[in-house]
Protein backbone atom coordinates (compact mmCIF):
# COMPACT_ATOMS: atom_id res chain seq x y z
CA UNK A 1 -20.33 -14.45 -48.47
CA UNK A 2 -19.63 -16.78 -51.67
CA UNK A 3 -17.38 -20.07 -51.22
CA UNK A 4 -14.89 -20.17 -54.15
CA UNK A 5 -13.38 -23.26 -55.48
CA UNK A 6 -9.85 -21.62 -56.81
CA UNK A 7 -8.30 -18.15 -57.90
CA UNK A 8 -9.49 -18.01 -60.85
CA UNK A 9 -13.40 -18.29 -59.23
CA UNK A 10 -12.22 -15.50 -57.09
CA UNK A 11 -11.18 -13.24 -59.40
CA UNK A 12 -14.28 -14.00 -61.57
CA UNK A 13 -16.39 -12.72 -58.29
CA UNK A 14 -14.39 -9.91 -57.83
CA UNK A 15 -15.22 -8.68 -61.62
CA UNK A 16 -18.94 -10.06 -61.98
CA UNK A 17 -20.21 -8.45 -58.37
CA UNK A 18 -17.72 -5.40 -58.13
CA UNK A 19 -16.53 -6.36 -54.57
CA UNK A 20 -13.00 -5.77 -53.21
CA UNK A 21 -13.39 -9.00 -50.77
CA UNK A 22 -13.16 -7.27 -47.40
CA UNK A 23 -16.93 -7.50 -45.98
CA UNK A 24 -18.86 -4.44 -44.89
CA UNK A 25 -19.38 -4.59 -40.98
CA UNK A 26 -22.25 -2.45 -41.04
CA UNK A 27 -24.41 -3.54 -44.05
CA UNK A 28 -27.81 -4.51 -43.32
CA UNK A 29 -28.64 -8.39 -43.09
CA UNK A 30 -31.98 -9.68 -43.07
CA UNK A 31 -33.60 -11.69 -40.00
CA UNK A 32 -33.80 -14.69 -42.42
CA UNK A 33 -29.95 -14.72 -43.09
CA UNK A 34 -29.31 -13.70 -39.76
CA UNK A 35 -26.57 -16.58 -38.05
CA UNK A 36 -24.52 -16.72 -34.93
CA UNK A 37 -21.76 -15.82 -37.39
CA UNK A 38 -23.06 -12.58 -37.85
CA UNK A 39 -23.74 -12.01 -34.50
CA UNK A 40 -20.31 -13.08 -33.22
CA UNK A 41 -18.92 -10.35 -36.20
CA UNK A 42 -21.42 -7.51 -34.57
CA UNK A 43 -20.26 -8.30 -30.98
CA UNK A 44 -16.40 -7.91 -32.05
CA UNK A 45 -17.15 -4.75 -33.79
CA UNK A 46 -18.73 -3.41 -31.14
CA UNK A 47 -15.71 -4.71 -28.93
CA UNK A 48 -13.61 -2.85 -31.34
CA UNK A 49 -15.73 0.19 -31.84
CA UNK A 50 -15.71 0.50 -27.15
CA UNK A 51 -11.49 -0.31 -27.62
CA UNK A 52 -11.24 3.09 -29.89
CA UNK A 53 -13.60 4.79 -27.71
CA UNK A 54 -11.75 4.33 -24.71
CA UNK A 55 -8.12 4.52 -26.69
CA UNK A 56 -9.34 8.12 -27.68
CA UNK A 57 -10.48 8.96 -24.41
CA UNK A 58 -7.09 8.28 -22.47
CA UNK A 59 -5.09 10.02 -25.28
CA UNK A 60 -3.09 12.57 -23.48
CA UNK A 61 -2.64 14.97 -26.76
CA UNK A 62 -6.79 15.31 -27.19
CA UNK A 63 -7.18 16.99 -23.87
CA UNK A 64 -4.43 19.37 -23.95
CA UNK A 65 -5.17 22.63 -24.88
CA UNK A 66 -4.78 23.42 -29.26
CA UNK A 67 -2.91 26.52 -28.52
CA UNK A 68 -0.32 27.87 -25.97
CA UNK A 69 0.24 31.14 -24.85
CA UNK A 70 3.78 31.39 -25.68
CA UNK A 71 3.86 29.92 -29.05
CA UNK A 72 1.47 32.42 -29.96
CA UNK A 73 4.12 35.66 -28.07
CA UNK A 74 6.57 33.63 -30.65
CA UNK A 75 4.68 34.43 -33.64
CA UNK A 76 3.44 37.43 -32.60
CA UNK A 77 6.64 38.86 -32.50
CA UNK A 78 8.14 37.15 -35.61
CA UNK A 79 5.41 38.86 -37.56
CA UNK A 80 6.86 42.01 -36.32
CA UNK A 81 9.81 41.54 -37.91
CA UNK A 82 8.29 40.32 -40.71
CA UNK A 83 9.20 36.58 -40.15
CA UNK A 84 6.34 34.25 -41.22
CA UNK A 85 6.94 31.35 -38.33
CA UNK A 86 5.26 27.79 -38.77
CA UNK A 87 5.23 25.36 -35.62
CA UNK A 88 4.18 21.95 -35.72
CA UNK A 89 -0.03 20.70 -34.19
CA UNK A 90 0.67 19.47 -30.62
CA UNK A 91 1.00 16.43 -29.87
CA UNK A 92 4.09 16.31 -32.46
CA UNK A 93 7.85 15.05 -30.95
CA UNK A 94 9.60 17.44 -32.90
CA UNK A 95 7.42 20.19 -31.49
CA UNK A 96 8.55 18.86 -27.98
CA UNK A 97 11.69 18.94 -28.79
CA UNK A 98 11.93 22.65 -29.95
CA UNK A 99 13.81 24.42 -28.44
CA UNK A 100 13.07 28.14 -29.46
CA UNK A 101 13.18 30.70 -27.29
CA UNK A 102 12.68 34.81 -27.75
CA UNK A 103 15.10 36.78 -26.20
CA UNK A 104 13.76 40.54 -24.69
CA UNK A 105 16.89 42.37 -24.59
């Protein structure tokens, strides 16, 4: 971390060091510069790091299935008639809101 005294310092930095100003969160940092700032900034990444974890584990869409039986009847018989037939992934509104049907008769 470098203490700048105006814009132009900053930009200087920026140029001389190659950095983009956002800090790494996972580069290594030596015992000796070790501070409670850096631990505070490894506890809320880990905080962060649990939120996503348990974000992705509720998500409805991850634990359905990737395929379903009757989209795959749909294409199966649009290839027959020589009809190349795209759906949208799951988990997509406008796939739940399809409303395509194949008729037997």
């Amino acid at each position: 971390m470098k203490y700048s005294c105006s814009l132009v310092c900053v930009k200087q930095h920026k140029t001389t060091d190659n950095c983009n100003g956002v800090r790494e969160k996972t580069s290594f940092v030596s015992i000796n510069q070790f501070s409670d700032l850096n631990l505070l900034s490894d506890y809320r990444f880990l905080e962060e790091v649990g939120r996503m974890a348990n974000c992705a584990a509720r998500d409805v869409t991850s634990h359905k299935p990737r395929t379903n039986k009757f989209v795959n009847f749909l294409r199966n018989r649009a290839r027959r008639y020589n009809i190349h037939l795209k759906t949208l992934p799951i988990g997509f509104t406008k796939r739940r809101e399809n409303s395509t049907f194949f008729n037997n008769k």
